[in-house]
Protein backbone atom coordinates (compact mmCIF):
# COMPACT_ATOMS: atom_id res chain seq x y z
CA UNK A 1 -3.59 15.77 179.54
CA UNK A 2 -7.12 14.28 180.30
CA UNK A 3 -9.94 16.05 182.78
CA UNK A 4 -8.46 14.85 186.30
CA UNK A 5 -10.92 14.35 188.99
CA UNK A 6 -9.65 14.65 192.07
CA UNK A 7 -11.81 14.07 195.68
CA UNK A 8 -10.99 15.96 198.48
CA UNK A 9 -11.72 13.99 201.35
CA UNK A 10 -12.26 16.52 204.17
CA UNK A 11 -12.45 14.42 207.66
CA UNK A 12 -12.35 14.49 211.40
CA UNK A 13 -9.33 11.57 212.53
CA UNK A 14 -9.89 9.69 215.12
CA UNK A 15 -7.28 10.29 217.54
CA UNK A 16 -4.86 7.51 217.77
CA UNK A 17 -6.98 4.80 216.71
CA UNK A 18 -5.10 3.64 213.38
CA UNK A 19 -8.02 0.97 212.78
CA UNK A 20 -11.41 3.47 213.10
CA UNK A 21 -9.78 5.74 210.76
CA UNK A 22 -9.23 2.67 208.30
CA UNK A 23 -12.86 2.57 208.41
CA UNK A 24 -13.65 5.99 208.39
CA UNK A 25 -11.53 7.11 205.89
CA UNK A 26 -12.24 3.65 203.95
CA UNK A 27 -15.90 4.37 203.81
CA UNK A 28 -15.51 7.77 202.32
CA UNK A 29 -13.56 6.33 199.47
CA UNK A 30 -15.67 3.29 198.52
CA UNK A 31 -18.39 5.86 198.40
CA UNK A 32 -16.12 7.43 195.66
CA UNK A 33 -15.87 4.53 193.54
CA UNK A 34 -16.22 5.02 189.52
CA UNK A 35 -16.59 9.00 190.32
CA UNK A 36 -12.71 9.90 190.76
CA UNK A 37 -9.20 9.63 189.57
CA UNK A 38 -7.64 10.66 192.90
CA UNK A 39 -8.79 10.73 196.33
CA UNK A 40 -7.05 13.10 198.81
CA UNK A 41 -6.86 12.36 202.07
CA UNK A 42 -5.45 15.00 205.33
CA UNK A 43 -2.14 15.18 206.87
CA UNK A 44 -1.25 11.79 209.29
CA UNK A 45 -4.95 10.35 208.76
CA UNK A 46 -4.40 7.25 210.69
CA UNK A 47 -3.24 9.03 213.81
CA UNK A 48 -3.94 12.83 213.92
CA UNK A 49 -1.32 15.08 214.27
CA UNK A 50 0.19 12.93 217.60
CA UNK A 51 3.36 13.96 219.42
CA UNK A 52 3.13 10.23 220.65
CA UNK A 53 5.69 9.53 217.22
CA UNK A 54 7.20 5.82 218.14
CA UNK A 55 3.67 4.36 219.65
CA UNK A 56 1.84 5.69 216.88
CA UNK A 57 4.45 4.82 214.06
CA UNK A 58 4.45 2.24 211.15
CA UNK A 59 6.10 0.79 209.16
CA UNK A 60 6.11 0.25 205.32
CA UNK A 61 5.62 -3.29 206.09
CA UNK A 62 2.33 -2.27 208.39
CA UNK A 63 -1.19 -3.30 208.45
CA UNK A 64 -2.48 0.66 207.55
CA UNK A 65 0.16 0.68 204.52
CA UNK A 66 -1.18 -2.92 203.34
CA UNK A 67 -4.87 -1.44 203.77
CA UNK A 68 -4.27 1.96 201.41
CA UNK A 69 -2.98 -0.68 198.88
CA UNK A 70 -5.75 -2.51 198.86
CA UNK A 71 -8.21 0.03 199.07
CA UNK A 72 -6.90 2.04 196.40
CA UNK A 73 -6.91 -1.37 194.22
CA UNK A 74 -10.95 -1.76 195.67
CA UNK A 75 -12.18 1.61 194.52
CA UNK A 76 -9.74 1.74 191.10
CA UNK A 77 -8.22 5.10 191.46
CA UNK A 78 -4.90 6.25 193.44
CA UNK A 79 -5.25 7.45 196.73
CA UNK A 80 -3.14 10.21 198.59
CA UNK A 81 -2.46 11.07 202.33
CA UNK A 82 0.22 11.11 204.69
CA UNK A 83 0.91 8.59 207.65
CA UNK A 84 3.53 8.71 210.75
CA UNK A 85 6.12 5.99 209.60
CA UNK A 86 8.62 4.19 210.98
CA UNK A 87 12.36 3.15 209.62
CA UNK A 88 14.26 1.91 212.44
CA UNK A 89 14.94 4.85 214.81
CA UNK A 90 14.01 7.04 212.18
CA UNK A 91 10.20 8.62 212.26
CA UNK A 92 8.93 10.48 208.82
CA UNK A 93 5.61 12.05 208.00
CA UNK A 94 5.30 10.35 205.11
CA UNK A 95 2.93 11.30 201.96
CA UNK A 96 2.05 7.97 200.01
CA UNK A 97 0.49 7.87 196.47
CA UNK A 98 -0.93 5.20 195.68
CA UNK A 99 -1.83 3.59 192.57
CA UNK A 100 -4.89 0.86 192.12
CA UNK A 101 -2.17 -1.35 190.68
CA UNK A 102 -0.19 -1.36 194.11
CA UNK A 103 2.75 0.15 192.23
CA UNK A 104 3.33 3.44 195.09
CA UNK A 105 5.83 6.41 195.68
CA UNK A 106 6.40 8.76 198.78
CA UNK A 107 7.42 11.80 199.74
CA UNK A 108 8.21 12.84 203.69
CA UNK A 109 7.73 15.93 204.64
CA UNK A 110 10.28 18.35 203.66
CA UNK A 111 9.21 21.25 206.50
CA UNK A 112 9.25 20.31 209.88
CA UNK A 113 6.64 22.41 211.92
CA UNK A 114 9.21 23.67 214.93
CA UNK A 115 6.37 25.71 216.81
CA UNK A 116 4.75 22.35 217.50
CA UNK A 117 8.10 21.03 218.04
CA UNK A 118 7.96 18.72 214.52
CA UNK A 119 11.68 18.85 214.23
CA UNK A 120 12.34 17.32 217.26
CA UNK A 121 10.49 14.16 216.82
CA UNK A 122 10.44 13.43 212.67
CA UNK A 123 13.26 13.45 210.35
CA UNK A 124 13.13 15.53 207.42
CA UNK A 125 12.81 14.70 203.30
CA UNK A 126 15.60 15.82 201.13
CA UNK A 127 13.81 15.48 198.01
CA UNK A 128 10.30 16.56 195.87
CA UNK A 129 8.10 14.22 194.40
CA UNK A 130 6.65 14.55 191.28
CA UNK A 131 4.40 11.72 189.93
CA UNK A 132 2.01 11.53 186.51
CA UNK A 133 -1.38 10.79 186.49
CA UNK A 134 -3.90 10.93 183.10
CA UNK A 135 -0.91 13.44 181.69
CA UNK A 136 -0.81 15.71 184.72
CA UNK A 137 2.16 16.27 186.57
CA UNK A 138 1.86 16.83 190.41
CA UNK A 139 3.64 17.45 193.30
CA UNK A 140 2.27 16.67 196.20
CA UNK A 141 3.07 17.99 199.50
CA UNK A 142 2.50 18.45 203.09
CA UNK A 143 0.71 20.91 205.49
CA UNK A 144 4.10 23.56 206.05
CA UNK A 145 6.00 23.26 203.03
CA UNK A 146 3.05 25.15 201.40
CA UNK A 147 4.82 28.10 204.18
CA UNK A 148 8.33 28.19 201.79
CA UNK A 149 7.42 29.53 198.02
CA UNK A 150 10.86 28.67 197.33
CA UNK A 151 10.73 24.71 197.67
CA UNK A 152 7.43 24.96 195.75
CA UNK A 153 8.83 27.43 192.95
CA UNK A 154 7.01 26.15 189.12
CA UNK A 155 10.20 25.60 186.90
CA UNK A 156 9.85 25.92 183.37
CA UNK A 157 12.00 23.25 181.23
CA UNK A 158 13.11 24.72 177.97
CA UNK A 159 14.62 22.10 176.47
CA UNK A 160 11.39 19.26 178.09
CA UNK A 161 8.73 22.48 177.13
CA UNK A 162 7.03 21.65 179.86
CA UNK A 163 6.61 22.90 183.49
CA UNK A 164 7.72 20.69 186.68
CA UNK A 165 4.11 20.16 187.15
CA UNK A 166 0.49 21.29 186.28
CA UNK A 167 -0.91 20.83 190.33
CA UNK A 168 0.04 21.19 193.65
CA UNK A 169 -1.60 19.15 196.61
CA UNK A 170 -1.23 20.12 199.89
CA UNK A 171 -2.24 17.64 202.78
CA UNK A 172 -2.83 19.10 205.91
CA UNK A 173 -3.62 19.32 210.08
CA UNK A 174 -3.77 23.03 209.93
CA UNK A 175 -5.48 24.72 212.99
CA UNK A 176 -8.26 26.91 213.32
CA UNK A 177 -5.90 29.85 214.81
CA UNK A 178 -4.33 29.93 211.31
CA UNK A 179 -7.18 29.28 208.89
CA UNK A 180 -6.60 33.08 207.28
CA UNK A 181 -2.92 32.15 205.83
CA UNK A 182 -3.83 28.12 204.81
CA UNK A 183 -6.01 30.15 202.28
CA UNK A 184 -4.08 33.24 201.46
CA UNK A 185 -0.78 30.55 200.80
CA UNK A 186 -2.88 28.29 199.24
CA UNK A 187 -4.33 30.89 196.66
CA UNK A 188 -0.28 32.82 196.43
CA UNK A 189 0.79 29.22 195.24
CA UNK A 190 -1.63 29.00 192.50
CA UNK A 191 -1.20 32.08 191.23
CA UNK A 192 2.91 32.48 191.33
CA UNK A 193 3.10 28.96 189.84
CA UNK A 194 0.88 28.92 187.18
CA UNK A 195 -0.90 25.89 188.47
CA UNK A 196 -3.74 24.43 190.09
CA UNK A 197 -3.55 23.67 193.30
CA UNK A 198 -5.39 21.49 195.93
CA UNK A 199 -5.44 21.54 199.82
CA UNK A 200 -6.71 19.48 201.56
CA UNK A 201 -7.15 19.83 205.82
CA UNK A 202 -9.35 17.83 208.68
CA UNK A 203 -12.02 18.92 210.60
CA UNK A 204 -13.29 18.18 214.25
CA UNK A 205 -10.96 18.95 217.72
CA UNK A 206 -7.46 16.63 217.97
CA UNK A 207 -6.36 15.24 221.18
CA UNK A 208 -4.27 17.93 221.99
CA UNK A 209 -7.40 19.84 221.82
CA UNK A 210 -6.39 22.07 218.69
CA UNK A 211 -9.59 22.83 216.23
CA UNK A 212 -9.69 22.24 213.00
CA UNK A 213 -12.09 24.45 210.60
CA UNK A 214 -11.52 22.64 207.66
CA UNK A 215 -11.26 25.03 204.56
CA UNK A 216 -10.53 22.65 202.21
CA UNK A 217 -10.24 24.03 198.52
CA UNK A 218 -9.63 23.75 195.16
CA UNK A 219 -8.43 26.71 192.74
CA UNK A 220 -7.32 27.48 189.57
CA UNK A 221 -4.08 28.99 188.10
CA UNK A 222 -5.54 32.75 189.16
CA UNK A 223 -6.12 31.54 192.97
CA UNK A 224 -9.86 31.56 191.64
CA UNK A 225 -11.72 28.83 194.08
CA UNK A 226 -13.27 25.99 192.24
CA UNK A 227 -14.81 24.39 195.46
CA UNK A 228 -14.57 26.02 198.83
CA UNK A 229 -15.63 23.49 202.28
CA UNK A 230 -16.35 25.00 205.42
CA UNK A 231 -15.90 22.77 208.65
CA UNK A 232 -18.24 20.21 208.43
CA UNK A 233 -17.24 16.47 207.40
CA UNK A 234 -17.38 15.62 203.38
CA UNK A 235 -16.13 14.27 200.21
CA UNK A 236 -16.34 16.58 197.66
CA UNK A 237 -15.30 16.03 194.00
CA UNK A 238 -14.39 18.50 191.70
CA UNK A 239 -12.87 18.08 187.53
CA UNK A 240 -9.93 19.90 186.57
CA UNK A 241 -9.66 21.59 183.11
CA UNK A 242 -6.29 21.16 181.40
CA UNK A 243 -7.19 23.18 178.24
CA UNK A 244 -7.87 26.07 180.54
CA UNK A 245 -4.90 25.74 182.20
CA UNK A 246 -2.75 25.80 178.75
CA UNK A 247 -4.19 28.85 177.37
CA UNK A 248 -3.76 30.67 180.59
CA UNK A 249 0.18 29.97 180.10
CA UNK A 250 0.04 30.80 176.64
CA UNK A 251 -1.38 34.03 177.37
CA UNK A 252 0.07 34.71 180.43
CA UNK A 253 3.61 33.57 180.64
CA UNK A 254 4.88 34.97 183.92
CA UNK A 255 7.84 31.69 183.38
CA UNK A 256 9.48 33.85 181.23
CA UNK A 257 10.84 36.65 183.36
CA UNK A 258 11.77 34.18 186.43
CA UNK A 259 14.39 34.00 188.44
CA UNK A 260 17.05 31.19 188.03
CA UNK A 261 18.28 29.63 190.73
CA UNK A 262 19.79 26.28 192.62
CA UNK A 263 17.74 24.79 195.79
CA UNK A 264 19.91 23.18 197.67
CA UNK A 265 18.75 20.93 200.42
């Protein structure tokens, strides 16, 4: 494992305008260029959080997919977000990563947010993702899984030695109302799994006139805040430590006295 730094790319969406975001969100990354090994985008970046699922939808074959491939390729690092996507009748929230050599995977949103009526409109995933980059292993997620400690639960291969991953990413459209548990879960996932994790929310007022405070964050295996941003628009990059990570494992190996289980899904 290698230093990883990761951008977290804290914006307000433009609401339902697929092509201003491509430009918003595109400008904050060029900025980036040479300076990171993974940008972060929020939750649905090219729409906002939109009810509006089969207008706003995508596909894989879309102009906003082709873009993030060739922006990623542009700046030389991956890039991370999740769009509303399209598969015949089927609508997804769908995480992409990214890679500068076009080479992608995805991950759709396991938890389906049923107070804002989520489940009604998106299909769910069935599986995690976990994907490599510079030696890390990361799962990425989206906005409410980071709600269900089970799904998220830091396994400990015996017969691998190694961890299911080393970071957690959260992408999110989590409103102001709630801003007290996005960073009590956020910090309770760090410190349970042994990891770092990453979160990553927008800013700004959606059309359905929900706020957004931001609190985007960084932290370290002890829930310990590396970077904290308040509510204003930014790109802020921060360098994880992977020896400091190890030793806190070796010293501190909680793995060892948890539960065993099967998830099924």
């Amino acid at each position: 494992m290698q230093a990883l730094r990761i951008s977290l790319v804290q914006g307000a969406t433009r609401w339902h305008d697929a092509a201003a975001n491509r430009d918003y969100y595109g400008a904050f990354a060029r900025a980036l260029k040479g300076q990171s090994d993974l940008i972060v985008f929020p939750e649905t970046f090219t729409s906002g959080f939109t009810n509006e699922t089969l207008h706003q939808a995508e596909t894989m074959q879309g102009e906003s997919f082709a873009w993030l491939k060739s922006l990623a390729q542009e700046v030389g690092c991956v890039i991370t977000g999740s769009m509303v996507m399209r598969e015949g009748e089927r609508c997804v929230n769908r995480l992409v990563w990214m890679r500068p050599d076009g080479s992608f995977e995805i991950y759709d949103k396991r938890h389906l947010f049923r107070m804002a009526r989520e489940h009604e409109r998106y299909a769910g995933g069935d599986a995690r993702l976990i994907v490599e980059l510079n030696g890390w292993r990361i799962l990425p997620q989206v906005c409410y899984d980071l709600r269900f400690p089970v799904w998220l639960r830091n396994r400990y291969d015996k017969a691998a030695r190694r961890f299911d991953y080393d970071l957690a990413i959260f992408v999110a459209n989590w409103p102001s109302p709630r801003r007290e548990p996005w960073r009590t879960l956020l910090r309770a996932r760090a410190i349970e799994n042994l990891a770092y994790v990453v979160g990553v929310n927008r800013v700004g007022v959606d059309g359905n006139d929900l706020p957004y405070s931001g609190d985007s964050a960084a932290l370290d295996f002890v829930g310990t805040p590396l970077i904290e941003l308040g509510a204003q628009e930014q790109a802020v990059t921060v360098t994880l430590d992977p020896a400091a990570l190890a030793v806190h494992r070796e010293r501190f190996p909680a793995w060892m006295d948890a539960d065993d289980f099967e998830l099924k899904v």
